[in-house]
N, C-alpha and C. Protein backbone atom coordinates (compact mmCIF):
# COMPACT_ATOMS: atom_id res chain seq x y z
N UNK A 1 130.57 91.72 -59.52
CA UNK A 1 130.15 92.51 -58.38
C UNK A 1 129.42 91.62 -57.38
N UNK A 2 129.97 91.85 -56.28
CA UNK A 2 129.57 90.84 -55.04
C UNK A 2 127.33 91.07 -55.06
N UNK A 3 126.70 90.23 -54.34
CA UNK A 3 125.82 91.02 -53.41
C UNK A 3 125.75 91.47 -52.27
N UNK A 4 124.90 92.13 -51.86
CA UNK A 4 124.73 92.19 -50.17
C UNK A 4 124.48 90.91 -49.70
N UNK A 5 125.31 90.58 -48.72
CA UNK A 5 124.79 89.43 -47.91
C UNK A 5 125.95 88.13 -48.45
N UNK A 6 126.70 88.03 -49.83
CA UNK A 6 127.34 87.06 -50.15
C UNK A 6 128.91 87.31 -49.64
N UNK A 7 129.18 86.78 -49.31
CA UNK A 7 130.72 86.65 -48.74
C UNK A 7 130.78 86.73 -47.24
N UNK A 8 130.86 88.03 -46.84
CA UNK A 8 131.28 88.23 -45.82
C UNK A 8 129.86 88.31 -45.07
N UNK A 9 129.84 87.98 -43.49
CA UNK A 9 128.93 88.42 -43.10
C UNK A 9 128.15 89.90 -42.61
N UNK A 10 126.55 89.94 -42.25
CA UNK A 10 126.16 91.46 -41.81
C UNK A 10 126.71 91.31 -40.01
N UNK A 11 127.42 92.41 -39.65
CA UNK A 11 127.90 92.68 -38.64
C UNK A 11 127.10 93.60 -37.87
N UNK A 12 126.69 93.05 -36.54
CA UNK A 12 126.57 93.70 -35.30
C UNK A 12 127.08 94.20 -34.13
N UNK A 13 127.55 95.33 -34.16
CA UNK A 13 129.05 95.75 -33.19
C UNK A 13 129.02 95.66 -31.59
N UNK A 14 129.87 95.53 -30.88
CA UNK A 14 129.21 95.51 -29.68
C UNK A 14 129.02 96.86 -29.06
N UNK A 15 129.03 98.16 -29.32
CA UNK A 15 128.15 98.91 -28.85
C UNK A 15 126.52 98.81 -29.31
N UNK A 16 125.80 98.15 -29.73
CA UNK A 16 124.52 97.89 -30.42
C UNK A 16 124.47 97.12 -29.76
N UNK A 17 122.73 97.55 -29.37
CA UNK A 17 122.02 97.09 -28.51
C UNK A 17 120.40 96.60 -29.25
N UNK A 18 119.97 95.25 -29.27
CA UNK A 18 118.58 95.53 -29.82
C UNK A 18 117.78 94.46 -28.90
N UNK A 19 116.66 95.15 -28.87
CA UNK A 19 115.35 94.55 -28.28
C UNK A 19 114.06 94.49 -29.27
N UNK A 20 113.97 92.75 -29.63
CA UNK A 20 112.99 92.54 -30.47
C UNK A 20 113.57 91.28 -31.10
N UNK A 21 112.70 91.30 -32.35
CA UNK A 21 113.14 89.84 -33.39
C UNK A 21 114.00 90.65 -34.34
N UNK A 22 114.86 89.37 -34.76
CA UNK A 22 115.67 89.66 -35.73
C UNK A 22 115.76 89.01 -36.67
N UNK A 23 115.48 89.15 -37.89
CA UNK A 23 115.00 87.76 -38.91
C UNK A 23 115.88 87.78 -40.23
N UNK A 24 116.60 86.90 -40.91
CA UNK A 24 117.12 87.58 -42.33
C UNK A 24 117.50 86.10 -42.77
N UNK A 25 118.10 86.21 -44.19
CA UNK A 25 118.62 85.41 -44.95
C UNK A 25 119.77 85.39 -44.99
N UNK A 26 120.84 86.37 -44.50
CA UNK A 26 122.03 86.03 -44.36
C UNK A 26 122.93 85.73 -43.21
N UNK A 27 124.21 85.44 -43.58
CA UNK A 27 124.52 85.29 -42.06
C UNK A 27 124.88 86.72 -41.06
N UNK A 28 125.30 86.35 -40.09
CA UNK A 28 125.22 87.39 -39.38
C UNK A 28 125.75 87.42 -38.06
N UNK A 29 127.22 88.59 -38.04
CA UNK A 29 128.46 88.06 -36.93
C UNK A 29 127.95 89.47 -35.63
N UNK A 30 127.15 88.65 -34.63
CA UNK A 30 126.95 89.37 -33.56
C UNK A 30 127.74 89.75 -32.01
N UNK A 31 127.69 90.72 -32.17
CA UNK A 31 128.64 91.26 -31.12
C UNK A 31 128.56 92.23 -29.83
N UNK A 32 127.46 92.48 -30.02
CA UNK A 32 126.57 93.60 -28.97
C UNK A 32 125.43 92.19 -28.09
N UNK A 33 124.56 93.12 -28.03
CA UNK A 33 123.47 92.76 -27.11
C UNK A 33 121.87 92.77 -27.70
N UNK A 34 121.45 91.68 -27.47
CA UNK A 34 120.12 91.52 -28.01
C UNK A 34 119.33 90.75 -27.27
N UNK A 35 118.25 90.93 -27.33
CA UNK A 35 116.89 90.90 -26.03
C UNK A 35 115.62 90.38 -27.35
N UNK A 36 115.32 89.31 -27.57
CA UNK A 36 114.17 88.87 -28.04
C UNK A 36 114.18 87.81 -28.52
N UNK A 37 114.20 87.33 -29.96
CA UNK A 37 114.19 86.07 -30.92
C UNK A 37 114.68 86.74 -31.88
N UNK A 38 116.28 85.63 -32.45
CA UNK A 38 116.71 85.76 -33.34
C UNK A 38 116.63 84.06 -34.30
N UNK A 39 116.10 84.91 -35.66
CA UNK A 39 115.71 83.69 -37.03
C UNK A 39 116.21 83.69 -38.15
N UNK A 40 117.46 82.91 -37.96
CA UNK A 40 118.07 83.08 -39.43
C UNK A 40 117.97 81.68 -40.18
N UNK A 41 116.76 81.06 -40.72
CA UNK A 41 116.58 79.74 -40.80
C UNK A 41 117.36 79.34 -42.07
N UNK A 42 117.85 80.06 -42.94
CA UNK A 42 118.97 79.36 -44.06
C UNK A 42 120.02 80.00 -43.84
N UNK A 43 120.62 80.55 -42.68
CA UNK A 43 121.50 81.05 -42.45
C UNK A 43 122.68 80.90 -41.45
N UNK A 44 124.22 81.40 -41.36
CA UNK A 44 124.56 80.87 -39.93
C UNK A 44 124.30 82.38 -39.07
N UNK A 45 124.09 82.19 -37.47
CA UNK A 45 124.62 82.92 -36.95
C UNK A 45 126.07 82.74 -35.85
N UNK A 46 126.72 84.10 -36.00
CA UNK A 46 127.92 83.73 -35.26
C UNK A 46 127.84 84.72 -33.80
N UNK A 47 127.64 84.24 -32.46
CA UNK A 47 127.79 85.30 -31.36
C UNK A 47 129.04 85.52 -30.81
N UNK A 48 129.62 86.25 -31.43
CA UNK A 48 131.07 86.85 -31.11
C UNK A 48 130.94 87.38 -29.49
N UNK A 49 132.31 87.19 -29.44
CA UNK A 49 133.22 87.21 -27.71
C UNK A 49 132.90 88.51 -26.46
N UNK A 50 131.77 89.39 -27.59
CA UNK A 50 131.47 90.76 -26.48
C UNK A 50 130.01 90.36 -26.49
N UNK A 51 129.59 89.80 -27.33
CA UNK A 51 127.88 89.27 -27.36
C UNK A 51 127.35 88.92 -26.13
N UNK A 52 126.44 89.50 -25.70
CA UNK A 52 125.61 89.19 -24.49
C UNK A 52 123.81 89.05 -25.38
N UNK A 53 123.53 87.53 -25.54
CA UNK A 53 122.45 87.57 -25.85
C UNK A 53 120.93 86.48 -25.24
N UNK A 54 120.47 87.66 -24.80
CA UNK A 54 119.07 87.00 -24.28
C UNK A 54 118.04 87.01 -24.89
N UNK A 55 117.83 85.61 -26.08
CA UNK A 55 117.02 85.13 -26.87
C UNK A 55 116.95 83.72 -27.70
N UNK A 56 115.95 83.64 -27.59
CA UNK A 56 115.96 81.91 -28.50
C UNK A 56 116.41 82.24 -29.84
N UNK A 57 117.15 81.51 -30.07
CA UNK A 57 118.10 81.44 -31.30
C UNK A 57 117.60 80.16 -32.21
N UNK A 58 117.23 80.80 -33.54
CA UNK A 58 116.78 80.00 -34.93
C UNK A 58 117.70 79.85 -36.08
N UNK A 59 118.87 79.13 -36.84
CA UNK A 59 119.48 79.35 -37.52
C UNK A 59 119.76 77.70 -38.12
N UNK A 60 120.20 78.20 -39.59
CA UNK A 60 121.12 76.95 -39.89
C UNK A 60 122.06 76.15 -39.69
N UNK A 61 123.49 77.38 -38.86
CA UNK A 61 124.50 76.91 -37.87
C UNK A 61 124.13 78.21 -37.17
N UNK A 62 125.00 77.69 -35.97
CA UNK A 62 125.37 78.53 -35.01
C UNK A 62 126.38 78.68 -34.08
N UNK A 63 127.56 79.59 -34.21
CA UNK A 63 128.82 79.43 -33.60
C UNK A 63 128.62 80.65 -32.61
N UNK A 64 129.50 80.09 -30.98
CA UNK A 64 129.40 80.60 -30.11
C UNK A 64 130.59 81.19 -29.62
N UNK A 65 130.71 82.36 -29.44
CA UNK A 65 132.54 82.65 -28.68
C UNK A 65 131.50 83.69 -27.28
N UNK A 66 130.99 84.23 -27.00
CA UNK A 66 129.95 84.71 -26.12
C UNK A 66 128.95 83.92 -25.18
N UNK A 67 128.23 84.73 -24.71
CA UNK A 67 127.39 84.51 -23.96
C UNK A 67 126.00 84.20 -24.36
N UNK A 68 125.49 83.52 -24.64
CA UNK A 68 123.46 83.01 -24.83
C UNK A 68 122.91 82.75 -23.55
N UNK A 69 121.96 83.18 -23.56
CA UNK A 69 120.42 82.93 -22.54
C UNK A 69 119.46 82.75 -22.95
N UNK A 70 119.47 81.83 -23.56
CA UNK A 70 118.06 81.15 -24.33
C UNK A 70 118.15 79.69 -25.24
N UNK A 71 117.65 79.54 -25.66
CA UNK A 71 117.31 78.20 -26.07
C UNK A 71 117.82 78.34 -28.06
N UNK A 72 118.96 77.16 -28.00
CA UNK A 72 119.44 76.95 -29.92
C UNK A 72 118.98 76.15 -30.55
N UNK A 73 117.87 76.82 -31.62
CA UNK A 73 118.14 75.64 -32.19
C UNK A 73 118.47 75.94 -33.84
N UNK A 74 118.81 74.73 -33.98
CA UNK A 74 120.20 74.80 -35.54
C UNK A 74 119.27 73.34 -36.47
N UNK A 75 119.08 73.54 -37.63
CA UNK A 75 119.12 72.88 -38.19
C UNK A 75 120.30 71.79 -38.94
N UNK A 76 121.68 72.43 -38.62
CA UNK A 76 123.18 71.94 -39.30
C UNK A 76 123.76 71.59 -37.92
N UNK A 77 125.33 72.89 -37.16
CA UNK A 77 125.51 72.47 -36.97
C UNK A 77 125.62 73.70 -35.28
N UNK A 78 126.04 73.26 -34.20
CA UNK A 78 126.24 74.19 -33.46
C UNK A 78 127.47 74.37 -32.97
N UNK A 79 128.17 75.22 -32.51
CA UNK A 79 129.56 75.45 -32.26
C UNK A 79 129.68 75.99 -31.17
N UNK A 80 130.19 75.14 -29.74
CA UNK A 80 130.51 76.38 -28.34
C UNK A 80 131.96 76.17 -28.52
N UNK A 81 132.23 77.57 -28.91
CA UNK A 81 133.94 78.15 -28.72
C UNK A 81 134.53 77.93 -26.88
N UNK A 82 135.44 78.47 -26.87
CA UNK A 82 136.49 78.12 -25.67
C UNK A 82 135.63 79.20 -24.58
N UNK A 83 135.36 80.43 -24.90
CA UNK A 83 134.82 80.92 -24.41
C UNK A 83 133.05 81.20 -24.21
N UNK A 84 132.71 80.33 -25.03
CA UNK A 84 131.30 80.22 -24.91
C UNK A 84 130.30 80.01 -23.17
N UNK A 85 129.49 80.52 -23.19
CA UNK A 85 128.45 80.27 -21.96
C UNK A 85 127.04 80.18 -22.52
N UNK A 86 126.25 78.75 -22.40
CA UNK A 86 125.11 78.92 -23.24
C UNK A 86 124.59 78.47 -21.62
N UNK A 87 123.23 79.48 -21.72
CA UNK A 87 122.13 78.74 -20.60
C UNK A 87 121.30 78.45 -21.49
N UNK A 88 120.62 77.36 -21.56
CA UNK A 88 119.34 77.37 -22.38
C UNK A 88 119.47 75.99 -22.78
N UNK A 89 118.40 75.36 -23.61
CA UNK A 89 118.82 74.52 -24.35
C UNK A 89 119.21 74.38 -25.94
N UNK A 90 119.47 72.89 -26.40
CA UNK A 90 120.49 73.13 -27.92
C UNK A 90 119.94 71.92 -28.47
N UNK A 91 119.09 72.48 -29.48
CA UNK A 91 118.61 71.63 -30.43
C UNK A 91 119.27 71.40 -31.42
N UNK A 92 120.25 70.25 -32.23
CA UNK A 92 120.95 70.72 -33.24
C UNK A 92 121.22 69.39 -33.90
N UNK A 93 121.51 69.04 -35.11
CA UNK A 93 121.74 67.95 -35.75
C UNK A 93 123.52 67.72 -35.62
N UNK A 94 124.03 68.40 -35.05
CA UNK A 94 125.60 68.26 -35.14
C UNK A 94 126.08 69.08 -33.60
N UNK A 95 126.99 69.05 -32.70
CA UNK A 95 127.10 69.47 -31.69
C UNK A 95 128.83 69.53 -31.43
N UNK A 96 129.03 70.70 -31.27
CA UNK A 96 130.89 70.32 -31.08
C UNK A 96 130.84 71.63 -30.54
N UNK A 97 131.76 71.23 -29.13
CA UNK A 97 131.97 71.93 -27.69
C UNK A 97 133.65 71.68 -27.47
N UNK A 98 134.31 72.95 -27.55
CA UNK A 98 135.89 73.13 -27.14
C UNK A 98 135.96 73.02 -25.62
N UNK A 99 137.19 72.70 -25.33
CA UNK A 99 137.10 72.59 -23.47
C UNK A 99 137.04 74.28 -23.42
N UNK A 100 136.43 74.17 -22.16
CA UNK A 100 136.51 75.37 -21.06
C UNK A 100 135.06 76.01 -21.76
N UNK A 101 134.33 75.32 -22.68
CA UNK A 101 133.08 76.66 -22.71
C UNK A 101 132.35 75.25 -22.02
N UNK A 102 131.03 76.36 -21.26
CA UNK A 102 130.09 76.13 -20.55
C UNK A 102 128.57 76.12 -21.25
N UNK A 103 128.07 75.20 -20.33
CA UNK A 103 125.97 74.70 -21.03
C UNK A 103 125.75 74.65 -19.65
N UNK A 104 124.94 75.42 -19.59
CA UNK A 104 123.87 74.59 -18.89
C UNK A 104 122.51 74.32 -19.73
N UNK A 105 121.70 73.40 -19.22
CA UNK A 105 120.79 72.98 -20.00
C UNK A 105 120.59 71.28 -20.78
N UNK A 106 119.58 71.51 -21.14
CA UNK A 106 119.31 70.20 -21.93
C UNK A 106 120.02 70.07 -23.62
N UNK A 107 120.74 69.34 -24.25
CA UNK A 107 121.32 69.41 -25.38
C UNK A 107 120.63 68.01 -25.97
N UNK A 108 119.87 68.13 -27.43
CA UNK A 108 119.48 67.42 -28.01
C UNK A 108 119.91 66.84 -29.75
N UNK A 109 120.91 65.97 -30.30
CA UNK A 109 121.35 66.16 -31.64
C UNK A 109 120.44 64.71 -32.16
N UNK A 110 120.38 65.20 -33.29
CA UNK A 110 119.31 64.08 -34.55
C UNK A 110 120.04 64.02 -35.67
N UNK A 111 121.46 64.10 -35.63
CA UNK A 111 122.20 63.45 -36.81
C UNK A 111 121.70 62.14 -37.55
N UNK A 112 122.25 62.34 -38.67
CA UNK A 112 121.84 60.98 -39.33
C UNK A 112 122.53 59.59 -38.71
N UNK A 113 123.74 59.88 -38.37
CA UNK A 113 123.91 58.43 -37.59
C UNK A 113 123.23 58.42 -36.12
N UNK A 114 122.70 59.00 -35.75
CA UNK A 114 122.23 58.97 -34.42
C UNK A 114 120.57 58.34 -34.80
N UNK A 115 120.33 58.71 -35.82
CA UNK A 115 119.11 58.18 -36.38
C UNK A 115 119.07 56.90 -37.26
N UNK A 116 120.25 56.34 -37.45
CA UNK A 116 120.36 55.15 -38.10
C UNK A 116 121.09 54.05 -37.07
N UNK A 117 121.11 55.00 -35.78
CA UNK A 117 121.65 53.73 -34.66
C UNK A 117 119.94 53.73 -34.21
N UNK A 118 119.40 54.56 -34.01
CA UNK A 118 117.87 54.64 -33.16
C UNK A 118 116.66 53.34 -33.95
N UNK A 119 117.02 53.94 -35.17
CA UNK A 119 116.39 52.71 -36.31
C UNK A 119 116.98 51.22 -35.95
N UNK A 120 118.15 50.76 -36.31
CA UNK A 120 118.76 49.75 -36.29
C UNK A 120 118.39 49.22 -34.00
N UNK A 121 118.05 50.08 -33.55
CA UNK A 121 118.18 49.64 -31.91
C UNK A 121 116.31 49.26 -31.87
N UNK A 122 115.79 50.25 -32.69
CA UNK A 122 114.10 50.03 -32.28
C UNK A 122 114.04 48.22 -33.28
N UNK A 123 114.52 47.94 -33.89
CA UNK A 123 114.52 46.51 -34.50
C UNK A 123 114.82 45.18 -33.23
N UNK A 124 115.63 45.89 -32.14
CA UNK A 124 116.01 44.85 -31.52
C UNK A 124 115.61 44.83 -29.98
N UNK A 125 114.62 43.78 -29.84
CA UNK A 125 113.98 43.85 -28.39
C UNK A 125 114.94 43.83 -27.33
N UNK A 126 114.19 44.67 -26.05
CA UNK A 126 115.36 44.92 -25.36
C UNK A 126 114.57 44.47 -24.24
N UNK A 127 114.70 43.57 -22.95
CA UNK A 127 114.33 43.63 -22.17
C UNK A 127 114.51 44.16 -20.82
N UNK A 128 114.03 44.19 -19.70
CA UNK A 128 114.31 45.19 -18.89
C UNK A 128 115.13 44.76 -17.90
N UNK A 129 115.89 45.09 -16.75
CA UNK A 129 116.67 44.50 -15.93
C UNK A 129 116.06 45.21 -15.00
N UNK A 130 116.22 44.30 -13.93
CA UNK A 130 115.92 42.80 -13.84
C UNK A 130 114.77 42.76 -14.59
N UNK A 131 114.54 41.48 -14.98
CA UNK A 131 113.43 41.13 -15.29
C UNK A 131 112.15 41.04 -14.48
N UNK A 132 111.05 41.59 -14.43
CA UNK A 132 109.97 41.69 -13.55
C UNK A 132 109.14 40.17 -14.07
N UNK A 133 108.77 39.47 -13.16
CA UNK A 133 107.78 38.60 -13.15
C UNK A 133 106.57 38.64 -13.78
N UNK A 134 106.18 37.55 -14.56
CA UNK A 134 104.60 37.57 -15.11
C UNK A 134 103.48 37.87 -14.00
N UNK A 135 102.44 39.02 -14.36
CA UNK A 135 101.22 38.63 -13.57
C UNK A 135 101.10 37.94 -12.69
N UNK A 136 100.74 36.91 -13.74
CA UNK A 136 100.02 35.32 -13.57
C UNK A 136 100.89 34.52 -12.59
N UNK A 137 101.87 34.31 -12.75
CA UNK A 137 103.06 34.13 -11.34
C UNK A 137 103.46 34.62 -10.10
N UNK A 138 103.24 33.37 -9.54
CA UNK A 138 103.39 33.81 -7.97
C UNK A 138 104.89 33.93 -7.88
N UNK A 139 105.47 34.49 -6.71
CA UNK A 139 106.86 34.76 -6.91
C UNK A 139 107.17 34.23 -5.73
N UNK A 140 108.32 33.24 -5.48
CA UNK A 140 108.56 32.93 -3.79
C UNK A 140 110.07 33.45 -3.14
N UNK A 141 109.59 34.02 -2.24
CA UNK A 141 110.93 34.92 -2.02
C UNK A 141 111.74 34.40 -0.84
N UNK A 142 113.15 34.23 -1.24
CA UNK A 142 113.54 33.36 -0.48
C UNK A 142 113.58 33.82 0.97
N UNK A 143 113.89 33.38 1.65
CA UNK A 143 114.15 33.24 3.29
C UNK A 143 115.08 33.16 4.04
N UNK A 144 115.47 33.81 4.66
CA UNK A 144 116.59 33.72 5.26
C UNK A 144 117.07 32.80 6.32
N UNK A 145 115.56 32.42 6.85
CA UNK A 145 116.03 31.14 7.82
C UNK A 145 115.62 29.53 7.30
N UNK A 146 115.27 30.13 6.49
CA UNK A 146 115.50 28.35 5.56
C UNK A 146 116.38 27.79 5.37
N UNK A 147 116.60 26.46 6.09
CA UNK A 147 117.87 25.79 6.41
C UNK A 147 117.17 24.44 5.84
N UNK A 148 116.80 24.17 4.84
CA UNK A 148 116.39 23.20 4.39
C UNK A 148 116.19 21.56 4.63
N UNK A 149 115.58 21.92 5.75
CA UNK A 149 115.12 20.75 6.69
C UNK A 149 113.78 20.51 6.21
């Protein structure tokens, strides 16, 4: 015998409408409209193709075929479908965007290779271009009518 919550996901239809937080342990395929903070921190959420949602989004993944107005963030991985529109920003350790969906916003990923290039780059001095002059040095700037007489 299954449990609640194992297999399939809890469904939100798109006539449903909610205003407030929404918090749980499972996943959860949204399809209506929601107005607050949604937290599914070991969980995925999915905002299906009638979803209109205005709220910061907390989850383990998060797949997009709808609309967001608020800010993702994902501990795994995030997903904008073909039809996706995210305003907000996207915090996420993994990031994969189909053509034709839309971001606006700031997008931030901390994958492990992104963190083992950051490691391996902070090891290696980088200097700046151009190079700016010491202090202590005077700098002589050339001239244009110096004809070296």
């Amino acid at each position: 015998m299954m449990k609640p919550g194992e297999g399939s996901p809890t469904v939100i239809g798109k006539s449903v409408r909610i205003q407030g937080e929404v918090t749980g342990n499972e996943d959860l395929y949204l399809d209506g409209k929601i107005e607050g903070t949604v937290v599914l921190t070991d969980s995925r959420l999915t905002v299906g193709p009638n979803a209109n949602v205005l709220a910061d989004i907390q989850a383990q993944d998060v797949i997009v075929f709808g609309r967001v107005e608020g800010n993702i963030q994902a501990a795994g991985r995030v997903e904008l479908r073909q039809s996706a529109t995210v305003i907000g920003n996207i915090f996420a350790a993994r990031l994969s965007i189909e053509e034709s969906a839309g971001i606006s916003g700031k997008v931030e990923t901390n994958g492990k290779n992104e963190q083992a290039a950051r490691a391996a780059l902070g090891a290696i001095p980088v200097a700046s271009y151009p190079p700016a002059p010491a202090p202590e040095e005077e700098v002589e700037q050339p001239s244009l009518y110096n004809t070296g007489h």
